[in-house]
C-alpha atoms as a PDB file:
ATOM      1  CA  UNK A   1      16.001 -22.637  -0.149  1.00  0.00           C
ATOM      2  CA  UNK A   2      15.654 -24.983   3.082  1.00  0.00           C
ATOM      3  CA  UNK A   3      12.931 -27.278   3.323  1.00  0.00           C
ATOM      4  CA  UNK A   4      10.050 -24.777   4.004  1.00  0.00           C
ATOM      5  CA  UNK A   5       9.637 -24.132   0.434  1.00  0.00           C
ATOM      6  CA  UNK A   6       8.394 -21.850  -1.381  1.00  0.00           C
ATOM      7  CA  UNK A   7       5.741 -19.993   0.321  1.00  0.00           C
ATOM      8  CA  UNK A   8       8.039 -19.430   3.404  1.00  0.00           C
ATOM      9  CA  UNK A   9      10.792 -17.833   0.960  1.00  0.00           C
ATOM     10  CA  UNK A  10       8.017 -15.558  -0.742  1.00  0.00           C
ATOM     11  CA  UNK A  11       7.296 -14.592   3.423  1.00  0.00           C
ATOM     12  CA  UNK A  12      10.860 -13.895   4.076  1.00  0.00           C
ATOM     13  CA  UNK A  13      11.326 -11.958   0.984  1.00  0.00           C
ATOM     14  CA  UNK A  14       7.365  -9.931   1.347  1.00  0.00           C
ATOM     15  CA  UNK A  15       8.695  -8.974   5.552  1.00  0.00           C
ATOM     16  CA  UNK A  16      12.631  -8.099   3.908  1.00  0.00           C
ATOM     17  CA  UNK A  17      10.722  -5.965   1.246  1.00  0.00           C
ATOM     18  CA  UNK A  18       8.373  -3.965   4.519  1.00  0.00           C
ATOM     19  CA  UNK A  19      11.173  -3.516   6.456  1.00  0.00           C
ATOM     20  CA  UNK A  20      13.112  -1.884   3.475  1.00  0.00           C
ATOM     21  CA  UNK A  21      10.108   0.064   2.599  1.00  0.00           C
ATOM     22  CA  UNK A  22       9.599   0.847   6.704  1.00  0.00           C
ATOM     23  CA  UNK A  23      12.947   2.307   6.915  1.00  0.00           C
ATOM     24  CA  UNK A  24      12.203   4.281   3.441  1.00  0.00           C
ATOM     25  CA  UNK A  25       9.325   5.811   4.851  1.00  0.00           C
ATOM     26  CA  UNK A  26      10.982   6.947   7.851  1.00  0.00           C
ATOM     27  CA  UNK A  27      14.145   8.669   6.360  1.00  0.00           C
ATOM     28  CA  UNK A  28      10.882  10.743   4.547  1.00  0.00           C
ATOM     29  CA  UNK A  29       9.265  11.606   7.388  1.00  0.00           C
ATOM     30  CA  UNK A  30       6.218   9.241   6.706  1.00  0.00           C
ATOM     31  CA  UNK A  31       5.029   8.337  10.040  1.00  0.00           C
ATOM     32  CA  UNK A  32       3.344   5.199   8.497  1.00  0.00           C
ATOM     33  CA  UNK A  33       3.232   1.368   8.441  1.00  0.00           C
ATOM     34  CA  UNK A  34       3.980  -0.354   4.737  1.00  0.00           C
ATOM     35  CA  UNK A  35       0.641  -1.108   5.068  1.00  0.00           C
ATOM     36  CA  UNK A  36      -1.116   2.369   5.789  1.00  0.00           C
ATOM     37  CA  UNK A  37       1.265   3.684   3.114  1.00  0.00           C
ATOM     38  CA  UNK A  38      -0.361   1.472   0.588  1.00  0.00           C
ATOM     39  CA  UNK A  39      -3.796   2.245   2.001  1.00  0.00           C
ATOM     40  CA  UNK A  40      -3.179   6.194   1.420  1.00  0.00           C
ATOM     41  CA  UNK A  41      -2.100   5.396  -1.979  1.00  0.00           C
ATOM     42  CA  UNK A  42      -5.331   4.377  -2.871  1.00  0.00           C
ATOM     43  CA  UNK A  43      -6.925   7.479  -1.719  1.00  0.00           C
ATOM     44  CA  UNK A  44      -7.515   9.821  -5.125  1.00  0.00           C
ATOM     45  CA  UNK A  45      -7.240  13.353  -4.611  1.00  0.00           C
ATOM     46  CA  UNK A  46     -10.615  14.433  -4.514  1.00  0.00           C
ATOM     47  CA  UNK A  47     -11.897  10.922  -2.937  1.00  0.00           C
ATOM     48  CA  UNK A  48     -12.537   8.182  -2.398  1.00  0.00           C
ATOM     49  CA  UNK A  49     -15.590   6.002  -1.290  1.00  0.00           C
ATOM     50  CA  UNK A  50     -14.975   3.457   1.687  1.00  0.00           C
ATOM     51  CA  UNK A  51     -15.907   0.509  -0.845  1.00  0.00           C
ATOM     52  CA  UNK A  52     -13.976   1.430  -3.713  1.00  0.00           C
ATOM     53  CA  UNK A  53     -10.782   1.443  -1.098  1.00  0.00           C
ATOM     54  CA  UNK A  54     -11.622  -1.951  -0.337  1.00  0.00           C
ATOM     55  CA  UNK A  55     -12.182  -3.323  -3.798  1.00  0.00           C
ATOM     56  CA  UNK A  56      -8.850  -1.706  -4.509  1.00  0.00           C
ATOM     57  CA  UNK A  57      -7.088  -2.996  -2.086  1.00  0.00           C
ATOM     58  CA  UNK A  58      -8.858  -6.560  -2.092  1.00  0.00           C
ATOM     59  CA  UNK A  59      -9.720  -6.662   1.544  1.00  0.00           C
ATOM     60  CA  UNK A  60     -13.042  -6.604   3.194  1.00  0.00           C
ATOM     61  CA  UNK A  61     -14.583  -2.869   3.870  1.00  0.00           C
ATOM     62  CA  UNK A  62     -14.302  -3.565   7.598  1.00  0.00           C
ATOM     63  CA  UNK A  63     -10.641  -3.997   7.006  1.00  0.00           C
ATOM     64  CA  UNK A  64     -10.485  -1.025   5.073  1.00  0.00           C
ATOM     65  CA  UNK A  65     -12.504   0.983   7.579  1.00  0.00           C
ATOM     66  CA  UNK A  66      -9.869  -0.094  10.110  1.00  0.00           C
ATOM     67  CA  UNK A  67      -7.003   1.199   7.775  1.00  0.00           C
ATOM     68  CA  UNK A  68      -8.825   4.483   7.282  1.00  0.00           C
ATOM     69  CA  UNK A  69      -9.165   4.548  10.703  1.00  0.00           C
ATOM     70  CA  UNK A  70      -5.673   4.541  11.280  1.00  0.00           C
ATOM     71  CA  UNK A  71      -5.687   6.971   9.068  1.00  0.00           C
ATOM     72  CA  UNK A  72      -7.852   9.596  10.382  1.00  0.00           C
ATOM     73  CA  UNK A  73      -6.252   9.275  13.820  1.00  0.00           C
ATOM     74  CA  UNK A  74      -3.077  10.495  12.306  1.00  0.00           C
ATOM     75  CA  UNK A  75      -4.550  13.499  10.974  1.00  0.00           C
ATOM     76  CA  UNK A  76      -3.851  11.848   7.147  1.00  0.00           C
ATOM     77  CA  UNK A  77      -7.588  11.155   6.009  1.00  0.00           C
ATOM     78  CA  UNK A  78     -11.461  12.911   6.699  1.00  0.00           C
ATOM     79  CA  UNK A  79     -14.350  11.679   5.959  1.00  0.00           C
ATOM     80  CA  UNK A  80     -17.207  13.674   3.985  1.00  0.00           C
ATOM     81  CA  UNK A  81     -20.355  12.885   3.189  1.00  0.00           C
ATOM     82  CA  UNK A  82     -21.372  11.315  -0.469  1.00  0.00           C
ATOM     83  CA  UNK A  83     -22.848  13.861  -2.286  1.00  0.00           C
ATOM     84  CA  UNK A  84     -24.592  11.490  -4.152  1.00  0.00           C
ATOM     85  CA  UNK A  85     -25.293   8.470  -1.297  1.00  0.00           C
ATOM     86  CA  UNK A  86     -26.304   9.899   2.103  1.00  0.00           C
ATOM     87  CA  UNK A  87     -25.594   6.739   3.389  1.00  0.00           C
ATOM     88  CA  UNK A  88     -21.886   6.489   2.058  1.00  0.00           C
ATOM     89  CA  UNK A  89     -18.705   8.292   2.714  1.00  0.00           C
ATOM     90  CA  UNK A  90     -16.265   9.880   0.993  1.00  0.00           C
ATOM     91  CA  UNK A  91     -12.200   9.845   2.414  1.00  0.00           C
ATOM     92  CA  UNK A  92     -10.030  12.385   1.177  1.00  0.00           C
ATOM     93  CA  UNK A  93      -7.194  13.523   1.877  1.00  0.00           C
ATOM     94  CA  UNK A  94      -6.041  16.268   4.559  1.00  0.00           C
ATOM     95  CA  UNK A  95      -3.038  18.712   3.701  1.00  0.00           C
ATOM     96  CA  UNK A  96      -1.019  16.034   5.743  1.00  0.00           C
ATOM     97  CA  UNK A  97      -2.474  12.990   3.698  1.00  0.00           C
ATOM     98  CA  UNK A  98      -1.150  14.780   0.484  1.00  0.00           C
ATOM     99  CA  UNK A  99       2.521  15.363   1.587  1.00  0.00           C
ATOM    100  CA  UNK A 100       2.197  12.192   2.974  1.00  0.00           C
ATOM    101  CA  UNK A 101       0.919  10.180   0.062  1.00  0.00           C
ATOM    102  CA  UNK A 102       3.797  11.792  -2.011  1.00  0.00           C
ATOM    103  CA  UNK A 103       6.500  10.694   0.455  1.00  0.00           C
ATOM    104  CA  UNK A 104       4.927   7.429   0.337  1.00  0.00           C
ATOM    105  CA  UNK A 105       5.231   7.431  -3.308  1.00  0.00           C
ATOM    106  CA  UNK A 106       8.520   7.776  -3.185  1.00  0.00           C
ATOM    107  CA  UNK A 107       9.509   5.445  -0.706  1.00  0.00           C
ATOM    108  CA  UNK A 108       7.748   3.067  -2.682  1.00  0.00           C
ATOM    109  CA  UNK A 109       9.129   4.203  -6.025  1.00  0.00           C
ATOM    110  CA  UNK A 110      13.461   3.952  -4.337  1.00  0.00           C
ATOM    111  CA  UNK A 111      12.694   0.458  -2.701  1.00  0.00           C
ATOM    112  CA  UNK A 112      11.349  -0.728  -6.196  1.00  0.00           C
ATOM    113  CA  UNK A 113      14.547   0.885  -7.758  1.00  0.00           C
ATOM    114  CA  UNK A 114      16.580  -0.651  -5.024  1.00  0.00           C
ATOM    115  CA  UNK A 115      15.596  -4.060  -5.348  1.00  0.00           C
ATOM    116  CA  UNK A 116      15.614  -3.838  -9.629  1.00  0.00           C
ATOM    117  CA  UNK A 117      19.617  -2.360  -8.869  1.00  0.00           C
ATOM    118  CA  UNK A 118      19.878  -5.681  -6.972  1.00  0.00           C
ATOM    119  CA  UNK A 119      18.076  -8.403  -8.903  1.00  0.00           C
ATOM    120  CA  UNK A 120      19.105  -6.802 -12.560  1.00  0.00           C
ATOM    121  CA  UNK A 121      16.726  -5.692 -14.935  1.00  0.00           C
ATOM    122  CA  UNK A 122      16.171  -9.418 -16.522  1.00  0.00           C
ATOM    123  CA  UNK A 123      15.553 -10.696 -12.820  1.00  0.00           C
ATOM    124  CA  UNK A 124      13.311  -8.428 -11.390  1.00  0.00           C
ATOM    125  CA  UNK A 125      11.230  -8.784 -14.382  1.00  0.00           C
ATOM    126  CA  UNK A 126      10.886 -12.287 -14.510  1.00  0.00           C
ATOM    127  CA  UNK A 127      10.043 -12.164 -10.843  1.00  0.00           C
ATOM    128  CA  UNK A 128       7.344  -9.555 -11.271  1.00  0.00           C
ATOM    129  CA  UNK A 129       6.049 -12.243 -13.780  1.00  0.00           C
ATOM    130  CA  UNK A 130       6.223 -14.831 -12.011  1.00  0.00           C
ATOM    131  CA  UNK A 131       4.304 -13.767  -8.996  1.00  0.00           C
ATOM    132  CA  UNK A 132       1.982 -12.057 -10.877  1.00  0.00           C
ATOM    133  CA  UNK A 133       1.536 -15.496 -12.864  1.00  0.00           C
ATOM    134  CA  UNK A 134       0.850 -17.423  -9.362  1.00  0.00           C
ATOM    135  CA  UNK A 135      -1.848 -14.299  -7.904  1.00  0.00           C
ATOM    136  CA  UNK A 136      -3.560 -14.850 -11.082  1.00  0.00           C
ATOM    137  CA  UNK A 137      -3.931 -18.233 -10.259  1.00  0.00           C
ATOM    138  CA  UNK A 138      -5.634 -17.921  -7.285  1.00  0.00           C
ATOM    139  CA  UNK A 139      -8.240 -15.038  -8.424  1.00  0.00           C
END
C-alpha cells in the first residue's frame, strides 16, 4: 500500500469491483450503471414505496428519487399510486425491470464468485468481516 492509506486502497478496490461488475452487466445485456443495478435490486416485485428504497439503500429520498428516475427513463420502473397513502408512491417493476433485475442478479452473484475464486474462501471472508466491522463503526 503507498502512502495514501487505507481509505484510498478501499477506493481503488470499491471503482476495480464497478468496473468488474460494469462489464458483467454488459455481457448480460443490462443496460445499467453498478449503481442503478443496485437500486433495481431493491425494488420487490409487487413494490416498493419511494422511502423504503431510500432507507434501504441509506441515501436520502431525493437521491433515491433521482435513481428511480433513471430508472423510469429506461423503461425499468413505473410509478403507481399507494393504495393506502394518496400522497405516496409505489415503484414497481415493468416487464423490462424484471428481466433486468434478474440479469443484475447475476452479474452481481459471478463478480462475487469471481473475486471469492481470487481472494480464497478464508480471504474473502475475513474481508467481508472486516469491512463490515469498520461500516458498523460508523452507523
Amino acid at each position: 500500500m503507498d502512502d495514501a492509506g487505507l481509505s484510498r486502497a478501499l477506493l481503488d478496490a470499491s471503482r476495480a469491483l464497478d468496473a468488474d461488475l460494469q462489464a458483467a452487466l454488459l455481457d448480460r445485456g443490462v443496460d445499467l450503471s453498478p449503481g442503478l443495478a443496485r437500486g433495481i435490486l431493491l425494488v420487490e416485485r409487487t413494490g416498493t414505496r419511494l422511502s423504503d428504497l431510500a432507507s434501504r439503500a441509506q441515501i436520502s429520498k431525493q437521491a433515491m428519487m433521482q435513481v428511480v428516475d433513471d430508472l423510469e427513463a429506461r423503461g425499468c420502473v413505473r410509478r403507481t399510486p399507494d393504495p393506502s397513502d394518496s400522497r405516496a408512491k409505489v415503484v414497481k417493476l415493468t416487464a423490462k425491470g424484471l428481466r433486468q433485475r434478474a440479469e443484475a442478479r447475476r452479474a452481481f452473484a459471478s463478480v462475487e464468485g469471481r473475486t471469492r475464486r481470487l481472494l480464497g474462501d478464508r480471504r474473502y471472508d475475513a474481508l467481508k468481516g472486516s469491512l463490515g466491522e469498520l461500516a458498523a463503526r460508523a452507523e
